[in-house]
Protein backbone atom coordinates (compact mmCIF):
# COMPACT_ATOMS: atom_id res chain seq x y z
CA UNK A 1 19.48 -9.34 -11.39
CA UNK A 2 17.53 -5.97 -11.35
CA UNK A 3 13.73 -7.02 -12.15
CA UNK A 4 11.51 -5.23 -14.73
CA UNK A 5 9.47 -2.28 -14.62
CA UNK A 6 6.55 -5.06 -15.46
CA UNK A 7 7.73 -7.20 -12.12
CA UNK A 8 8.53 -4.28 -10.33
CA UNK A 9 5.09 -2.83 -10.31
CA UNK A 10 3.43 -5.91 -10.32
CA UNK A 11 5.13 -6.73 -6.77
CA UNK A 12 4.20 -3.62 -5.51
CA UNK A 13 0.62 -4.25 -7.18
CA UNK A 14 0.48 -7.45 -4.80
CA UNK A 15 1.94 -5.54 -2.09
CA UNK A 16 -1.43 -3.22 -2.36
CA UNK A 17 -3.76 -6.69 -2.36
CA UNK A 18 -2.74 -7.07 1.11
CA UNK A 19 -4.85 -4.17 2.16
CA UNK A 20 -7.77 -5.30 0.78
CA UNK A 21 -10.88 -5.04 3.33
CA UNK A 22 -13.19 -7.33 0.79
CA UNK A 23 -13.81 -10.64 2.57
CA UNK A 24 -14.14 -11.90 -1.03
CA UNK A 25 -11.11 -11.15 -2.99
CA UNK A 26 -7.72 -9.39 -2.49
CA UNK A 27 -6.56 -6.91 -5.33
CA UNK A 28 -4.58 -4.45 -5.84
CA UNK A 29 -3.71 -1.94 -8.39
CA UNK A 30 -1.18 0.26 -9.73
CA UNK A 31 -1.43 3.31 -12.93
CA UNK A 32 1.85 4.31 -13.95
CA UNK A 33 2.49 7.19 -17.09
CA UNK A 34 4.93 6.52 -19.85
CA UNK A 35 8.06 6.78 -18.21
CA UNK A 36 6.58 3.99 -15.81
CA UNK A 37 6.22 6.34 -12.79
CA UNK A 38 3.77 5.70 -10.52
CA UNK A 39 0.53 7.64 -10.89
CA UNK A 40 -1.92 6.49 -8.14
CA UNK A 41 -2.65 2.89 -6.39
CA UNK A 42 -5.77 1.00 -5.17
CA UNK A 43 -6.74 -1.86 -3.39
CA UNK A 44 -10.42 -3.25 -3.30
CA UNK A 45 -12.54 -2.57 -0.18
CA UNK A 46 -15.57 -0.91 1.17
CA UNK A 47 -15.91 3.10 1.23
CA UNK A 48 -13.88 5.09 3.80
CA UNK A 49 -15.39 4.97 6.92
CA UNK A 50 -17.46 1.85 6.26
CA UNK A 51 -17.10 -1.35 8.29
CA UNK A 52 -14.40 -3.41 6.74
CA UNK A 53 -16.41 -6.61 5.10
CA UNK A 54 -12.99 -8.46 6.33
CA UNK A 55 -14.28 -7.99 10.49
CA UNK A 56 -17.98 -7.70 9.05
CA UNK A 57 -19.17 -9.67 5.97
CA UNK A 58 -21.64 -7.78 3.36
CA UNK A 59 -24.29 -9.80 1.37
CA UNK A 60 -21.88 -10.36 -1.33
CA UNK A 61 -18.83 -11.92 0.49
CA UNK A 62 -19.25 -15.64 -0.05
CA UNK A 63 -20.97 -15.51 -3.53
CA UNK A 64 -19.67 -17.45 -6.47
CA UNK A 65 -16.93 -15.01 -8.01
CA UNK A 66 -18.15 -13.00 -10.90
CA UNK A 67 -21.86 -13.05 -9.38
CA UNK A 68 -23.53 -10.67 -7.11
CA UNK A 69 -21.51 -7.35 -8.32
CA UNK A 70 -24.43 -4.98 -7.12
CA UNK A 71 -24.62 -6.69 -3.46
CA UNK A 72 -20.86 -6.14 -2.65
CA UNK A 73 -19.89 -3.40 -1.14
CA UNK A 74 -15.85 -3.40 -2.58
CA UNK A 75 -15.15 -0.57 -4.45
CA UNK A 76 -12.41 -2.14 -6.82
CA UNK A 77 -8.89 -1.54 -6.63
CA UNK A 78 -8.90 -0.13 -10.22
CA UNK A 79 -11.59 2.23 -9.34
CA UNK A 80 -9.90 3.16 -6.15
CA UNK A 81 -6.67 3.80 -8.06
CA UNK A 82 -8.61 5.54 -10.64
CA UNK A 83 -9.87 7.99 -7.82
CA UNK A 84 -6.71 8.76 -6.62
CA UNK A 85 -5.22 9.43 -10.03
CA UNK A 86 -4.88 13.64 -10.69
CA UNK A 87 -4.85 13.05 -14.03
CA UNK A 88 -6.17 9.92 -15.84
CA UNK A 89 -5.14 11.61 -19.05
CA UNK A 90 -1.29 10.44 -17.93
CA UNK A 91 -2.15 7.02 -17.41
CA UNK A 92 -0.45 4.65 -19.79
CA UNK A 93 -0.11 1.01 -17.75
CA UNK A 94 -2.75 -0.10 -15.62
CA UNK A 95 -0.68 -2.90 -13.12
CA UNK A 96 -3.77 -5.47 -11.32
CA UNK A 97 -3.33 -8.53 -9.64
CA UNK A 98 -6.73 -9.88 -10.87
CA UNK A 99 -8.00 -8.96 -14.49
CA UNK A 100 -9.99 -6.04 -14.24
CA UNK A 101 -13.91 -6.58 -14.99
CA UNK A 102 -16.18 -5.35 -17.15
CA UNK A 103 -17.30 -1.99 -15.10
CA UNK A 104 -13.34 -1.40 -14.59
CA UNK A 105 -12.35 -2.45 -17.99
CA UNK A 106 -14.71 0.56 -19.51
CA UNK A 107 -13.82 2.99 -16.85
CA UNK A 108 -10.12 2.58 -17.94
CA UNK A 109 -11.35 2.97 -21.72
CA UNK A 110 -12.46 6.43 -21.24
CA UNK A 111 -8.91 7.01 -20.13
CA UNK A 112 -5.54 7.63 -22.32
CA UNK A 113 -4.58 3.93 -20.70
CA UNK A 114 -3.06 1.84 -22.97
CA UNK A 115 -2.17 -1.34 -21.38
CA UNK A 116 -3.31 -3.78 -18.79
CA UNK A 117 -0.95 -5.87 -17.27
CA UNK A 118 -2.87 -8.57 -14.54
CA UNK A 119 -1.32 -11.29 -12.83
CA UNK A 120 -4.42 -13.40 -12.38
CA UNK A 121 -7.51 -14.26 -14.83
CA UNK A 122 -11.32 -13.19 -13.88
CA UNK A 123 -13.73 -16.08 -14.64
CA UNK A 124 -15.91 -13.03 -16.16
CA UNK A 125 -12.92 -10.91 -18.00
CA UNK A 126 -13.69 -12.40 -21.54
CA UNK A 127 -15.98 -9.37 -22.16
CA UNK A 128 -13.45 -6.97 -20.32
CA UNK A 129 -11.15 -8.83 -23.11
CA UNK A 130 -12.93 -7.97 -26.09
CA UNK A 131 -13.90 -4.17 -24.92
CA UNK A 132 -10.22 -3.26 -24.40
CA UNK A 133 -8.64 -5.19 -27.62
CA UNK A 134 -11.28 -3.71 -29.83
CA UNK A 135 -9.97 -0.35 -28.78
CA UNK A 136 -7.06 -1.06 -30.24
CA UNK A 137 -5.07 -1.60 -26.60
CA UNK A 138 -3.22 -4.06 -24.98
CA UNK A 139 -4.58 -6.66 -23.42
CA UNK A 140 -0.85 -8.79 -21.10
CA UNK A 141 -0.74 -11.67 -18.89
CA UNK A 142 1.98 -11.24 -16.78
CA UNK A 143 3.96 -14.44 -15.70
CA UNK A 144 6.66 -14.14 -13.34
């Protein structure tokens, strides 16, 4: 059976986690436009050149999840996509294997995004939640 343009993307969204250099968590993330081609991808890690936190742990790496944002040194996989995007103003699905939080959530707001599609919940994406469905977007659990 040929899979969805939800599955499809979310596979290769998991695909992505597997790069992740964050000792913490491992997401990954894919913006597609409205013919559901792929725009840019991400995974969460430390900057380029930076020790990964996977071979050398930051201060954040075995905090509680949610907590201790401004000590770990990931950049997000939804900011990382976001950086590799030409043009945000073509984004329409934003694929994630983890809910996106608060910082990403309003990031994505200030572009033409209009649906996020995560795999897994966030114990802290209840604000992220409220942000993006208040703006009128969609807000999709995917289950596979």
């Amino acid at each position: 059976m040929r899979p969805s343009i939800d599955t499809t993307m979310m596979v290769v969204a998991k695909a992505l986690s597997k790069r992740a250099t964050c000792a913490r968590r491992e997401v990954g993330c894919v913006l597609t436009d409205n013919k559901s081609r792929i725009l840019s991808t991400g995974y969460n890690g430390v900057a380029r050149g930076q020790k990964h936190c996977t071979d050398t742990p930051c201060a954040g790496a075995h905090l509680e999840s949610g907590k201790g944002h401004d000590v770990c040194e990931a950049i997000h996989a939804e900011q990382n996509a976001l950086l590799q995007c030409a043009n945000t103003d073509m984004i329409e699905t934003c694929y994630t294997t983890t809910a996106p939080c608060v910082a990403c959530t309003k990031l994505l707001l200030n572009t033409e995004c209009k649906r996020i599609v995560f795999a897994e919940s966030y114990d802290v994406h209840s604000e992220s939640y409220r942000l993006w469905i208040d703006s009128g977007r969609i807000w999709e659990p995917y289950y596979a």
